[in-house]
PDB file of N, CA and C in Angstrom:
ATOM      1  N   UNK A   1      -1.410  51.216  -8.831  1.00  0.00           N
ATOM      2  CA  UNK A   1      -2.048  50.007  -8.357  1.00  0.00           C
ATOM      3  C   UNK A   1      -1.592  48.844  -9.218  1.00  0.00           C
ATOM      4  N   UNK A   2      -1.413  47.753  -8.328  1.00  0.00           N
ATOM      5  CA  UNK A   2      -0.780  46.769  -9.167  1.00  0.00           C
ATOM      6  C   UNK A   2      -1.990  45.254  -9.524  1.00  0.00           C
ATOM      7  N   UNK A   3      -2.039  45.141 -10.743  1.00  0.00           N
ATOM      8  CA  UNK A   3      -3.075  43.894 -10.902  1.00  0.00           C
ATOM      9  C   UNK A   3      -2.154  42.654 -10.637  1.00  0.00           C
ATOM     10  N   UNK A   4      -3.450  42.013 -10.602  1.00  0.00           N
ATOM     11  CA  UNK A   4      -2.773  40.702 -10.389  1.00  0.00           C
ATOM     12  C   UNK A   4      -3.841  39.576 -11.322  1.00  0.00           C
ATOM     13  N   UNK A   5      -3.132  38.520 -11.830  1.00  0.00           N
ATOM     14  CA  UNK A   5      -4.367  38.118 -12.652  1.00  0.00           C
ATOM     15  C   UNK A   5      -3.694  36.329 -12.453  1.00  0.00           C
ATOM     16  N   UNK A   6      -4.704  34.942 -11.714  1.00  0.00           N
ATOM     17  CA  UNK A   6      -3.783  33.922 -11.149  1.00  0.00           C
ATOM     18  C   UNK A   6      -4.716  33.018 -11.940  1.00  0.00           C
ATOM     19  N   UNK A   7      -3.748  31.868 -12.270  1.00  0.00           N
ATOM     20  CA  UNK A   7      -4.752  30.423 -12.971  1.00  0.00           C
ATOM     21  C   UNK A   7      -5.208  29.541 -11.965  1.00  0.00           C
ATOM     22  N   UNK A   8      -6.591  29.248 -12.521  1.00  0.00           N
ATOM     23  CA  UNK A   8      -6.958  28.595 -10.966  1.00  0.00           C
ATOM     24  C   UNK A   8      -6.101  26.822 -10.647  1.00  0.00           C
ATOM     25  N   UNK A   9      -6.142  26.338  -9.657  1.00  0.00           N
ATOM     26  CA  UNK A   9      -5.203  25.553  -9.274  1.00  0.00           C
ATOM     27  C   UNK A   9      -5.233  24.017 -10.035  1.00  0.00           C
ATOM     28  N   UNK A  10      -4.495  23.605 -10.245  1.00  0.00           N
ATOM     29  CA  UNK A  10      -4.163  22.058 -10.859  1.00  0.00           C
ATOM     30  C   UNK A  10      -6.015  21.524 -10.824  1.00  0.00           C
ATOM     31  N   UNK A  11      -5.958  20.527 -11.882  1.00  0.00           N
ATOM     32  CA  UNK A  11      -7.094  19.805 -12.266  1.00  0.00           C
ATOM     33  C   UNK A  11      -6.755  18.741 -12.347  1.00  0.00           C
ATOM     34  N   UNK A  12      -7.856  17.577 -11.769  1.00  0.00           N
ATOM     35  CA  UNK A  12      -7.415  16.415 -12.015  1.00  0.00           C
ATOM     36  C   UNK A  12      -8.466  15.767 -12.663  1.00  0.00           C
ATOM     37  N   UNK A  13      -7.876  14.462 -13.369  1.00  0.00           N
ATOM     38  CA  UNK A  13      -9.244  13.846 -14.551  1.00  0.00           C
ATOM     39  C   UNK A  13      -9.353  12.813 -13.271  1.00  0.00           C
ATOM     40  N   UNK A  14      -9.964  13.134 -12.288  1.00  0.00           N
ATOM     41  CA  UNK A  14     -10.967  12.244 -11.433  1.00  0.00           C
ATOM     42  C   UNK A  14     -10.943  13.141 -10.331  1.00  0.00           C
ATOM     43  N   UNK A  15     -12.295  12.839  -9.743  1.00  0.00           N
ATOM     44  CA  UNK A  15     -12.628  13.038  -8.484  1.00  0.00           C
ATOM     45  C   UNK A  15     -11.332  12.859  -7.273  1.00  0.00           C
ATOM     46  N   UNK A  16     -10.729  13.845  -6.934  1.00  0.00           N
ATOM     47  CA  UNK A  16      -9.815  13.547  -5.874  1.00  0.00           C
ATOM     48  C   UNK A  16     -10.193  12.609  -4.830  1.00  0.00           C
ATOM     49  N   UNK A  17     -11.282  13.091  -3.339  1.00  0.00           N
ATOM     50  CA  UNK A  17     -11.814  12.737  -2.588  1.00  0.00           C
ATOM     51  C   UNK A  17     -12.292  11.063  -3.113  1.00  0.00           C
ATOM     52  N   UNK A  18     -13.012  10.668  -4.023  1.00  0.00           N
ATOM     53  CA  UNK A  18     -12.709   9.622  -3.950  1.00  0.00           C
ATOM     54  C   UNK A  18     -11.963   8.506  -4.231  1.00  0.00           C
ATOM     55  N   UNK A  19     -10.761   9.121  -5.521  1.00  0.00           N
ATOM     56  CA  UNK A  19      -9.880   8.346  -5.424  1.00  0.00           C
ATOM     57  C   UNK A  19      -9.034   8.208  -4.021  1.00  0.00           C
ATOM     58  N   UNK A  20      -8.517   9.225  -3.247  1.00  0.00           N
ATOM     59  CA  UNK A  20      -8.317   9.428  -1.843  1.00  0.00           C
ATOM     60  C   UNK A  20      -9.134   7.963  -1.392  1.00  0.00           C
ATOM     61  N   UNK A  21     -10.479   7.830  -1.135  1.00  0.00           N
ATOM     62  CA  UNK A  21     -11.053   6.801  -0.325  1.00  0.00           C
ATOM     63  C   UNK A  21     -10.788   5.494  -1.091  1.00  0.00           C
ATOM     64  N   UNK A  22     -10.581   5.493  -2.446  1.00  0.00           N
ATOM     65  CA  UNK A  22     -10.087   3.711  -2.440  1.00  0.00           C
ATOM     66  C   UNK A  22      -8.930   3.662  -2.204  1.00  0.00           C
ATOM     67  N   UNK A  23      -8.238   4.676  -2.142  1.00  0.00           N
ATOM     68  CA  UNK A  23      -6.592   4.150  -2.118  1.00  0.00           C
ATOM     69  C   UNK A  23      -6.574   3.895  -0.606  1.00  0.00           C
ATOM     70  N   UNK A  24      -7.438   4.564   0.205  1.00  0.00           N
ATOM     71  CA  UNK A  24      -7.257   4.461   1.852  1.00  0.00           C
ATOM     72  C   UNK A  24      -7.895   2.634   2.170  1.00  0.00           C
ATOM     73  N   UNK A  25      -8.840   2.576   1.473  1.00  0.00           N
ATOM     74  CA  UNK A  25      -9.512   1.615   1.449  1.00  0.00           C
ATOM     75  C   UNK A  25      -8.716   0.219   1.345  1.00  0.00           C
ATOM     76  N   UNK A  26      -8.090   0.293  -0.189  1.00  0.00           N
ATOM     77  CA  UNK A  26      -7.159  -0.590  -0.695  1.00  0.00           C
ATOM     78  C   UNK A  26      -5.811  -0.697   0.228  1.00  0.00           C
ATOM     79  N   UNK A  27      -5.648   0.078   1.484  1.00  0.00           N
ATOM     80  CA  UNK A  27      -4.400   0.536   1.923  1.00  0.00           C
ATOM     81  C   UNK A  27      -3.534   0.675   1.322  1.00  0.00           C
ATOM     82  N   UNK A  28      -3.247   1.568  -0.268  1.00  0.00           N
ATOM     83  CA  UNK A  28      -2.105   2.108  -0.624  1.00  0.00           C
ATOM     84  C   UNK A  28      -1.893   3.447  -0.317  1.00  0.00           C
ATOM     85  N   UNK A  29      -0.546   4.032  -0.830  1.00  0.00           N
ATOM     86  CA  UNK A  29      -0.253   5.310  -0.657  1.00  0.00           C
ATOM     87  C   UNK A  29      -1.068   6.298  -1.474  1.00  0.00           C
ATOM     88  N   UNK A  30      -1.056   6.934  -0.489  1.00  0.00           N
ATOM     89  CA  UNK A  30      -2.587   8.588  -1.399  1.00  0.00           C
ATOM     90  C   UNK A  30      -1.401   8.756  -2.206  1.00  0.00           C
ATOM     91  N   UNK A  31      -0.195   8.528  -2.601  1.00  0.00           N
ATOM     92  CA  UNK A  31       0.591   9.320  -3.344  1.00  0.00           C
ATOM     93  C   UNK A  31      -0.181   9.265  -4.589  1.00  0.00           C
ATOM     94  N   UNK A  32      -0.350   7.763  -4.710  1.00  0.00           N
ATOM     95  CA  UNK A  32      -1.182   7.444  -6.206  1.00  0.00           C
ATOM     96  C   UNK A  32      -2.038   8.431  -6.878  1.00  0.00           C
ATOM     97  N   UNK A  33      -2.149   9.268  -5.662  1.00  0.00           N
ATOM     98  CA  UNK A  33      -3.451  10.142  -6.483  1.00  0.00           C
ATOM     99  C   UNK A  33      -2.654  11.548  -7.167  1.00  0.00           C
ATOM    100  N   UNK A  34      -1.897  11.424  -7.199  1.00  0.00           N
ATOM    101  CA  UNK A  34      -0.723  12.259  -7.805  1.00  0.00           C
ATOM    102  C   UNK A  34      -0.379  12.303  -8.700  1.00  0.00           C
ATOM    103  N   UNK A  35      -0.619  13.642  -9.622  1.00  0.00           N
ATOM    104  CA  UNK A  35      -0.040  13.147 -11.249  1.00  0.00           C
ATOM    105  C   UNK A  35       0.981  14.066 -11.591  1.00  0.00           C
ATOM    106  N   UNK A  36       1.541  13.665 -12.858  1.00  0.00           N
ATOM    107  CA  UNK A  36       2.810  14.249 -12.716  1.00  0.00           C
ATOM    108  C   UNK A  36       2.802  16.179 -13.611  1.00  0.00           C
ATOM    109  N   UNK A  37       3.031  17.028 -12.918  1.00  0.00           N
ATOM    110  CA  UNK A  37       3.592  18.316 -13.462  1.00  0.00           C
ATOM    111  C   UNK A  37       3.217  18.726 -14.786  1.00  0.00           C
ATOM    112  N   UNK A  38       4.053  17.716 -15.528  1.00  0.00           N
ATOM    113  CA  UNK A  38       3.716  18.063 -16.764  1.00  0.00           C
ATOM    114  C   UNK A  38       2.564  17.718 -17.689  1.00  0.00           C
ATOM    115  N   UNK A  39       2.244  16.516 -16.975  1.00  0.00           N
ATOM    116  CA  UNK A  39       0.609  16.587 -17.323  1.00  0.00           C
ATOM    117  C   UNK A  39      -0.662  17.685 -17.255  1.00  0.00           C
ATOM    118  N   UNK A  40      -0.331  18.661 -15.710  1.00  0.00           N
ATOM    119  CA  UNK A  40      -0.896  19.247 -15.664  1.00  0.00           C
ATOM    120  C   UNK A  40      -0.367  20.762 -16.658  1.00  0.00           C
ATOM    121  N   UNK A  41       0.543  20.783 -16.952  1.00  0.00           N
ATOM    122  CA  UNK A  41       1.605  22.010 -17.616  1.00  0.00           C
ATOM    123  C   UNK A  41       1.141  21.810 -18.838  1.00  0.00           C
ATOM    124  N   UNK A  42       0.347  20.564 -19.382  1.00  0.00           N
ATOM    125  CA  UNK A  42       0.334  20.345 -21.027  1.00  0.00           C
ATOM    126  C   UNK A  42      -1.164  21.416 -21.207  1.00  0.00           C
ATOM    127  N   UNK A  43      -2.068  20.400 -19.830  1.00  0.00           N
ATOM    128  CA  UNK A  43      -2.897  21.056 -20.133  1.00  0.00           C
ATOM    129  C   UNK A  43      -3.684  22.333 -19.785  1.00  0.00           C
ATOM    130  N   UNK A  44      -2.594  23.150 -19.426  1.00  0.00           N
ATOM    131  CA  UNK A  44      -3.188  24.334 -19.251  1.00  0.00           C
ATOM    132  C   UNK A  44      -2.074  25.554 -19.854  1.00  0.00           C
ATOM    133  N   UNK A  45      -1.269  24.577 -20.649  1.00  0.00           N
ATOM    134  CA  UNK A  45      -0.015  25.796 -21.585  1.00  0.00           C
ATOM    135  C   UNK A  45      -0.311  27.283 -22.381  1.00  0.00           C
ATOM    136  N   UNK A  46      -1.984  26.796 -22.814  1.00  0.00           N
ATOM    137  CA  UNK A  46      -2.308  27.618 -24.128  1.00  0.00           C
ATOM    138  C   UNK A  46      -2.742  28.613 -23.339  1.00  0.00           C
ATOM    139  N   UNK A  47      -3.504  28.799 -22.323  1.00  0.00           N
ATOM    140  CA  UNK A  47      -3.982  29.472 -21.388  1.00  0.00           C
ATOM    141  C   UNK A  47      -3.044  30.378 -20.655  1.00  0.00           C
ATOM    142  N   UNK A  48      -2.148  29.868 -20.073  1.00  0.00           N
ATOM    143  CA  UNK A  48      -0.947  29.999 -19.278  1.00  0.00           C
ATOM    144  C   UNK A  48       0.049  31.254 -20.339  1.00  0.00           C
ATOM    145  N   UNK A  49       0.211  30.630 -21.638  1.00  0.00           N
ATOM    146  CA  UNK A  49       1.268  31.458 -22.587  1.00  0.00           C
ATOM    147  C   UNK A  49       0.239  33.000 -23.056  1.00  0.00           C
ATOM    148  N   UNK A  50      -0.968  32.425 -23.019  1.00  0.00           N
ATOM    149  CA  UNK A  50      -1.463  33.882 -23.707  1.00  0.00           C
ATOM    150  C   UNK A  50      -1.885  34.888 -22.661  1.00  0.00           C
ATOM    151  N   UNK A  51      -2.042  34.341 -21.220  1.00  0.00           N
ATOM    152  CA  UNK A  51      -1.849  34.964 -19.848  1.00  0.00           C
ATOM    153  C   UNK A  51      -1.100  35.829 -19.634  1.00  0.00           C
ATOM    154  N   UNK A  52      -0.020  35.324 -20.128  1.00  0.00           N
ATOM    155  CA  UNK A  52       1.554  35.636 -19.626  1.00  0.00           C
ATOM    156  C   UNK A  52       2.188  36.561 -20.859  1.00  0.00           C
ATOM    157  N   UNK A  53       1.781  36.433 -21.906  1.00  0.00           N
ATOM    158  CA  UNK A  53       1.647  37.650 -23.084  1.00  0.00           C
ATOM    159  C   UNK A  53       0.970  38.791 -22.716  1.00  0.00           C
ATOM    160  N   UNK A  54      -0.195  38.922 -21.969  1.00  0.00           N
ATOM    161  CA  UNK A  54      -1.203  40.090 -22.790  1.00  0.00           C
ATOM    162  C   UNK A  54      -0.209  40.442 -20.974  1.00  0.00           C
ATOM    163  N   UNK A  55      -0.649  40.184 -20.326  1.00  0.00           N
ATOM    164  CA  UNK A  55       0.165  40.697 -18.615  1.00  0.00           C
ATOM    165  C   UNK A  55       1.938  41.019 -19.414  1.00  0.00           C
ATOM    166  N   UNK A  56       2.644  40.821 -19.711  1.00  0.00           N
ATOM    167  CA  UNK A  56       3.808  41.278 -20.194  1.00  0.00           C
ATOM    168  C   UNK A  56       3.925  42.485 -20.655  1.00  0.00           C
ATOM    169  N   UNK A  57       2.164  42.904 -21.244  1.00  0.00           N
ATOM    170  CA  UNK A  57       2.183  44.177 -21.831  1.00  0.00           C
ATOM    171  C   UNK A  57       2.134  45.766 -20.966  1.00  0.00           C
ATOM    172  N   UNK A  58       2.053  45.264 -19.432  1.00  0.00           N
ATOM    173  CA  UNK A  58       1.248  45.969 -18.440  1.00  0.00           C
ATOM    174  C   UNK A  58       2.489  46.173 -17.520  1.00  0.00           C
ATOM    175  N   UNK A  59       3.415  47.166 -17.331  1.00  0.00           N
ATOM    176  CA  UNK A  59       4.272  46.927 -16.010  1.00  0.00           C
ATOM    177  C   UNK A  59       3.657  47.117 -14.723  1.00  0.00           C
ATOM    178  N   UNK A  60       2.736  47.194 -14.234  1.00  0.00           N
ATOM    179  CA  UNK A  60       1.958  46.722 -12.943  1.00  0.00           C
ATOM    180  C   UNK A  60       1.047  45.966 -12.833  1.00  0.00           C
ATOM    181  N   UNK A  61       0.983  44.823 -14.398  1.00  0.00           N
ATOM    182  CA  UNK A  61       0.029  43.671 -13.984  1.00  0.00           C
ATOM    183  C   UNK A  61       1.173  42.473 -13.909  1.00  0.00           C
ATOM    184  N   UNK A  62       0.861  41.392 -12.927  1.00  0.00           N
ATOM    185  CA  UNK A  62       1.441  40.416 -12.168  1.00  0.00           C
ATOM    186  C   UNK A  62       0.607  38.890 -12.661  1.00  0.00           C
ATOM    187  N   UNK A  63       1.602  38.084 -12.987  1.00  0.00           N
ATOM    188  CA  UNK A  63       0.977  36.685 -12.812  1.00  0.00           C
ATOM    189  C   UNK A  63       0.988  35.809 -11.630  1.00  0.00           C
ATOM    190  N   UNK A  64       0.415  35.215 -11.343  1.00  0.00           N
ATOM    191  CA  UNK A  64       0.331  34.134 -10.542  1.00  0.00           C
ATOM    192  C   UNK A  64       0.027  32.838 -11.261  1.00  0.00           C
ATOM    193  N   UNK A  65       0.817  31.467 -10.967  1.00  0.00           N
ATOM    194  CA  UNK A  65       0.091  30.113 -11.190  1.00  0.00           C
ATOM    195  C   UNK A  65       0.205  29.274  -9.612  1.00  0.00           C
ATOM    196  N   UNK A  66      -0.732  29.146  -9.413  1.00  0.00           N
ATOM    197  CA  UNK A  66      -0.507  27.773  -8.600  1.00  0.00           C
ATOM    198  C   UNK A  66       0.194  26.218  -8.762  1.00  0.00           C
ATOM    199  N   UNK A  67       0.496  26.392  -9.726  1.00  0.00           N
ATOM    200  CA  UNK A  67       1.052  25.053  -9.864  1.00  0.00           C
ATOM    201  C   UNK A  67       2.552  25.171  -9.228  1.00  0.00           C
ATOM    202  N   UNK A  68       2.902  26.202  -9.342  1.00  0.00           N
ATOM    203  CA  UNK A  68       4.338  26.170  -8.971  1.00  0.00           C
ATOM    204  C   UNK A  68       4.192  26.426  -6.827  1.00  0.00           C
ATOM    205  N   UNK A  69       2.728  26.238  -6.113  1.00  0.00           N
ATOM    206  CA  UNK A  69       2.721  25.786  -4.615  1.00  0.00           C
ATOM    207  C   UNK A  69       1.965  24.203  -5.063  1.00  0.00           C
ATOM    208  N   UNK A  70       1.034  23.391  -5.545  1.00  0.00           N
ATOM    209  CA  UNK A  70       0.410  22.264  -5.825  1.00  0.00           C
ATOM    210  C   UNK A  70       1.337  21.528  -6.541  1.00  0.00           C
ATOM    211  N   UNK A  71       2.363  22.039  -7.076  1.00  0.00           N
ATOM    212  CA  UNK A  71       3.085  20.452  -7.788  1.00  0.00           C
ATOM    213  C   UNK A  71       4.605  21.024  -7.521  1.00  0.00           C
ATOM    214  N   UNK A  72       5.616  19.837  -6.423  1.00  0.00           N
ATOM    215  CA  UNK A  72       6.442  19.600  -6.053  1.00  0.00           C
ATOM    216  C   UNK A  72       6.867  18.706  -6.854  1.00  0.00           C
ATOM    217  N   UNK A  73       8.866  18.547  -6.805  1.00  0.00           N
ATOM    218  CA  UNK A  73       9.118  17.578  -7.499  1.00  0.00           C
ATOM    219  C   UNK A  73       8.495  16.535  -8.316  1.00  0.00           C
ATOM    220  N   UNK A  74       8.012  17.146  -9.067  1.00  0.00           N
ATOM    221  CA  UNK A  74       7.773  16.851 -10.524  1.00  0.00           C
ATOM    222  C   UNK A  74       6.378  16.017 -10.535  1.00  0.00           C
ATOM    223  N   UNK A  75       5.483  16.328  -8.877  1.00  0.00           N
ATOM    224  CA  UNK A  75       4.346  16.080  -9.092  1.00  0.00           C
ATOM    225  C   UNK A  75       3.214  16.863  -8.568  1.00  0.00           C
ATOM    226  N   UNK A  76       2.261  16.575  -9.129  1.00  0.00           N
ATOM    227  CA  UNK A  76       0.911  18.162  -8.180  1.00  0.00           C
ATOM    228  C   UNK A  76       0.248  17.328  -7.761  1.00  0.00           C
ATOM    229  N   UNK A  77       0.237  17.175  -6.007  1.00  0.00           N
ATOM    230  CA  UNK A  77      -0.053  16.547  -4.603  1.00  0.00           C
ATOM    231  C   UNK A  77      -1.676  16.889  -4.845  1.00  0.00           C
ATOM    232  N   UNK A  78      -2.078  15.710  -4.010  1.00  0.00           N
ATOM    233  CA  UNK A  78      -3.657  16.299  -3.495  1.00  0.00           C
ATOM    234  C   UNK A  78      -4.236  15.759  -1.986  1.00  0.00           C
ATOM    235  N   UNK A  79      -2.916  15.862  -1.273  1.00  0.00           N
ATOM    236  CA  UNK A  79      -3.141  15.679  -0.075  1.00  0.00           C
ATOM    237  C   UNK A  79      -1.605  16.281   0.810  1.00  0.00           C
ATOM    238  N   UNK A  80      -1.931  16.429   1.664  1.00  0.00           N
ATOM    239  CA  UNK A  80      -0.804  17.685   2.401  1.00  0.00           C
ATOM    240  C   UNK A  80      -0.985  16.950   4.235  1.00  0.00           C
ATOM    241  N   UNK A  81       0.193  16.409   4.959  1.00  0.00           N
ATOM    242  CA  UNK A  81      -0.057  15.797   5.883  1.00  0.00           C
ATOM    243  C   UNK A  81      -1.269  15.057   6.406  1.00  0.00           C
ATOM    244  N   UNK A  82      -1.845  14.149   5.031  1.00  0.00           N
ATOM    245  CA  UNK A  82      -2.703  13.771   5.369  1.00  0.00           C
ATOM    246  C   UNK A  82      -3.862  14.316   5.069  1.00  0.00           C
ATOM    247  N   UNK A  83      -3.989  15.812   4.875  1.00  0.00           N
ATOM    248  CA  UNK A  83      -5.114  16.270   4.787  1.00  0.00           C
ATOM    249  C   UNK A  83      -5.838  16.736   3.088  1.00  0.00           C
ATOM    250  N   UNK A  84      -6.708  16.160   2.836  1.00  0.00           N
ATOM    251  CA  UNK A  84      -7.016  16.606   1.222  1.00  0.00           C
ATOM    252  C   UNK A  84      -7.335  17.638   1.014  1.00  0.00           C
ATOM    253  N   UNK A  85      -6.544  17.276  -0.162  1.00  0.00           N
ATOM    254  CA  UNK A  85      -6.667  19.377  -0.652  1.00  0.00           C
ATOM    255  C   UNK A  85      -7.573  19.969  -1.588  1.00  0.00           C
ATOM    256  N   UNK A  86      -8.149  19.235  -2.360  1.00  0.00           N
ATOM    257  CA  UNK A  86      -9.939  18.958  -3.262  1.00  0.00           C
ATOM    258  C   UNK A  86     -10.878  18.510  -2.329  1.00  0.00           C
ATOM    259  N   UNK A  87     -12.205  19.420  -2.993  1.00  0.00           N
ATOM    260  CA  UNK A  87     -13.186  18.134  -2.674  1.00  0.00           C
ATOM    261  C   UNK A  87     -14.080  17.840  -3.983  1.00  0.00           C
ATOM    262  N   UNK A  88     -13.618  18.115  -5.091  1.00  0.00           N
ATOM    263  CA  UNK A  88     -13.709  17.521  -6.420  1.00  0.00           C
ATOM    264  C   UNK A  88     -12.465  17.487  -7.339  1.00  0.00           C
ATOM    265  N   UNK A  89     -12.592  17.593  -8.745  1.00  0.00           N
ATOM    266  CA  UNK A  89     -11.450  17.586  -9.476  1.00  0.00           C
ATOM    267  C   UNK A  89     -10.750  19.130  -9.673  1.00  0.00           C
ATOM    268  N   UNK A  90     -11.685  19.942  -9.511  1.00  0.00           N
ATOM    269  CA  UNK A  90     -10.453  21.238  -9.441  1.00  0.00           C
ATOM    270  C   UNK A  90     -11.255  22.304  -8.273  1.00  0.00           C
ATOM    271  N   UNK A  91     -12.069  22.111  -7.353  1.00  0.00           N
ATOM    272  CA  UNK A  91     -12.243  23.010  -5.986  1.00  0.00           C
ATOM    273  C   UNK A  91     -11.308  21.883  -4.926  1.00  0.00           C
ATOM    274  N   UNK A  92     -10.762  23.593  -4.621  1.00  0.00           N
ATOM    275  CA  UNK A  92     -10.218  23.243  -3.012  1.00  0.00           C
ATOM    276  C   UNK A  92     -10.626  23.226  -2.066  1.00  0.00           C
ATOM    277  N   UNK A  93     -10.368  22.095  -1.286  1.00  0.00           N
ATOM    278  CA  UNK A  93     -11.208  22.224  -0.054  1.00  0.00           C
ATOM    279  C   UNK A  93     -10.196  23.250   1.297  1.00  0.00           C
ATOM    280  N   UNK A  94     -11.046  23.245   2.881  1.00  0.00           N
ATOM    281  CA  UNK A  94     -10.552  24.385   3.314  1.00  0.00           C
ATOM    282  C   UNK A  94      -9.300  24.116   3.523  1.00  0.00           C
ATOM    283  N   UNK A  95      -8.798  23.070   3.679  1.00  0.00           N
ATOM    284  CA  UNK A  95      -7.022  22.205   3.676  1.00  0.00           C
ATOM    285  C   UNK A  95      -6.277  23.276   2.354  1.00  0.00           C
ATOM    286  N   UNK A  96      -6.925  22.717   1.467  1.00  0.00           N
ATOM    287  CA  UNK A  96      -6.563  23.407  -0.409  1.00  0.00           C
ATOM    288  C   UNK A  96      -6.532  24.767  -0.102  1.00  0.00           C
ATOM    289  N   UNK A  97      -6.886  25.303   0.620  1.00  0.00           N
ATOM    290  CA  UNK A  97      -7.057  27.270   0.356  1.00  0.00           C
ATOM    291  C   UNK A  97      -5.915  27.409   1.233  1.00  0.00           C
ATOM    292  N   UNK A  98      -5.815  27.462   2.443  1.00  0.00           N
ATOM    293  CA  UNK A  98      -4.889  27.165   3.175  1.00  0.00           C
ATOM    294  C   UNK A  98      -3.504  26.844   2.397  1.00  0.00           C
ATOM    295  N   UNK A  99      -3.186  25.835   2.056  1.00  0.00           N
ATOM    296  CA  UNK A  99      -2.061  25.676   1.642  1.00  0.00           C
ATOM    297  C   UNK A  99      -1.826  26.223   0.440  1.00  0.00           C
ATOM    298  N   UNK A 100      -2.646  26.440  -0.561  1.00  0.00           N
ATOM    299  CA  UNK A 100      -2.412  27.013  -1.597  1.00  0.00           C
ATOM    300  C   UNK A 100      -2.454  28.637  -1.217  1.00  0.00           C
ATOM    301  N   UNK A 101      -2.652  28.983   0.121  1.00  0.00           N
ATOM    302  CA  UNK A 101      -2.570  31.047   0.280  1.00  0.00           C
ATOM    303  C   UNK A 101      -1.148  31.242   0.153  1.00  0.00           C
ATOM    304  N   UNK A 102       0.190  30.352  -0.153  1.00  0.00           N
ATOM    305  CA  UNK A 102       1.641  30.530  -0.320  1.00  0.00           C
ATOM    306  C   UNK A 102       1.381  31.369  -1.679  1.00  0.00           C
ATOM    307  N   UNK A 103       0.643  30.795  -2.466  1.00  0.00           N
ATOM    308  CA  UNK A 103       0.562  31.663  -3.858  1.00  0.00           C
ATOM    309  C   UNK A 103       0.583  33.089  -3.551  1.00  0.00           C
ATOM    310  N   UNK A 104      -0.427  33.743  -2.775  1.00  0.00           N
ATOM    311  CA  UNK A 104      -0.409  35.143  -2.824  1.00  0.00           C
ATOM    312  C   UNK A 104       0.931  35.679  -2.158  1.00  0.00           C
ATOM    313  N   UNK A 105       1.708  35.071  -1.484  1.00  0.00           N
ATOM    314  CA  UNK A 105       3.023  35.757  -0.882  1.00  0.00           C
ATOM    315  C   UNK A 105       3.383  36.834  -1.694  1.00  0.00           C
ATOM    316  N   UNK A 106       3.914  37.166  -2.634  1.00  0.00           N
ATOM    317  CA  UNK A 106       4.332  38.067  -3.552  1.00  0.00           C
ATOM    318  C   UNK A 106       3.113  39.329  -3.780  1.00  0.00           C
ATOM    319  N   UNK A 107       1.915  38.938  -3.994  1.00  0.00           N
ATOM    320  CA  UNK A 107       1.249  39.899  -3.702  1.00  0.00           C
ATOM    321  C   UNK A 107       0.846  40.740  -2.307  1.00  0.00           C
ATOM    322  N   UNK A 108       1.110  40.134  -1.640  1.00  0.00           N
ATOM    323  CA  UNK A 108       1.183  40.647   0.081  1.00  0.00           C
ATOM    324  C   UNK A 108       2.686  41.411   0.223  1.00  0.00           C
ATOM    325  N   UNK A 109       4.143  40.785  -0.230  1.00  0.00           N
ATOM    326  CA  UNK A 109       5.051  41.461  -0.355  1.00  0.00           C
ATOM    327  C   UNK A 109       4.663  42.874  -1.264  1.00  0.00           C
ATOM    328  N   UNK A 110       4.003  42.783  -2.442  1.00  0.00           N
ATOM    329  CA  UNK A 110       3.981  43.963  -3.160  1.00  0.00           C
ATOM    330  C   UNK A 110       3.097  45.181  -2.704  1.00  0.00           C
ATOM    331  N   UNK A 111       2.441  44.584  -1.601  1.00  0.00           N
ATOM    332  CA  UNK A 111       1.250  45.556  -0.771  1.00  0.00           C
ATOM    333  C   UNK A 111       1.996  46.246   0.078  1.00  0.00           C
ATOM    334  N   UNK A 112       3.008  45.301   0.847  1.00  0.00           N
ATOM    335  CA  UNK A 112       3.462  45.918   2.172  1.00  0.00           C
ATOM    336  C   UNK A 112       4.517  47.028   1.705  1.00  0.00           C
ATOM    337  N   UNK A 113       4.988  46.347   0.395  1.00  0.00           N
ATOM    338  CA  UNK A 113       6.689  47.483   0.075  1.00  0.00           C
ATOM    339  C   UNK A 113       5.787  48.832  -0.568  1.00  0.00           C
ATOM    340  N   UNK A 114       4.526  49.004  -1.180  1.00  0.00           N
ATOM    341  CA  UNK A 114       4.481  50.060  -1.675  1.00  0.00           C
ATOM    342  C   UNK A 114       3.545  50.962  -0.753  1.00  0.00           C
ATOM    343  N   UNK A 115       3.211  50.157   0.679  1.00  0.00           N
ATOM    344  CA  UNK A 115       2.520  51.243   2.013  1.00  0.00           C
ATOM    345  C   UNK A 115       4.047  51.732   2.343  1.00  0.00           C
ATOM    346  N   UNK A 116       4.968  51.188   2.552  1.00  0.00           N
ATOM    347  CA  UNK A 116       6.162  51.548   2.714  1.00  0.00           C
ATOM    348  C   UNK A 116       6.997  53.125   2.045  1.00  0.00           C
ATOM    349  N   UNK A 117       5.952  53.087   0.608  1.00  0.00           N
ATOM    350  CA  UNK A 117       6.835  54.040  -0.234  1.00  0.00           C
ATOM    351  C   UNK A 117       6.335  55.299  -0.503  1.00  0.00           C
TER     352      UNK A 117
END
């Protein structure tokens, strides 16, 4: 049996949903509400490295991060055609689960190849 052990998804230092409503408000781009990668990479490194240590020790335990489906070119989105992907600073709303279920791909691959074997 294979574990799997995932960090929960990008955090932002504000309320998504309503930065979302002034920027709609103000008519700028929701991009604004976008911060960049490594902001979020700083702050969740210590977590992330000792994750990724003690799972190194296990050949059938698996990491997952979300950041690598929530932050594209060199930024972690909080809106996806329009649709927001929080409905605070780190829950996803049902948009957010949805787009963030790309994360489990690899664990669904590792289900199907070992009914296979």
């Amino acid at each position: 049996v294979s574990v799997w052990v995932m960090l929960p998804p990008p955090s932002f230092p504000y309320g998504v949903p309503h930065r979302l409503f002034k920027l709609a408000r103000a008519k700028k781009p929701l991009e604004e509400s976008f911060i960049r990668t490594e902001q979020v990479l700083s702050t969740r490194r210590q977590t992330h490295d000792l994750l990724e240590r003690v799972i190194s020790r296990y050949a059938l335990a698996n990491f997952l991060d979300p950041v690598e489906v929530f932050c594209v070119n060199g930024s972690c989105i909080t809106v996806d055609g329009g649709h927001p992907l929080y409905v605070g600073r780190t829950h996803l709303s049902y948009h957010g689960s949805v787009y963030g279920a790309r994360v489990f791909e690899p664990v669904v691959s590792d289900i199907l190849a070992s009914r296979s074997r």
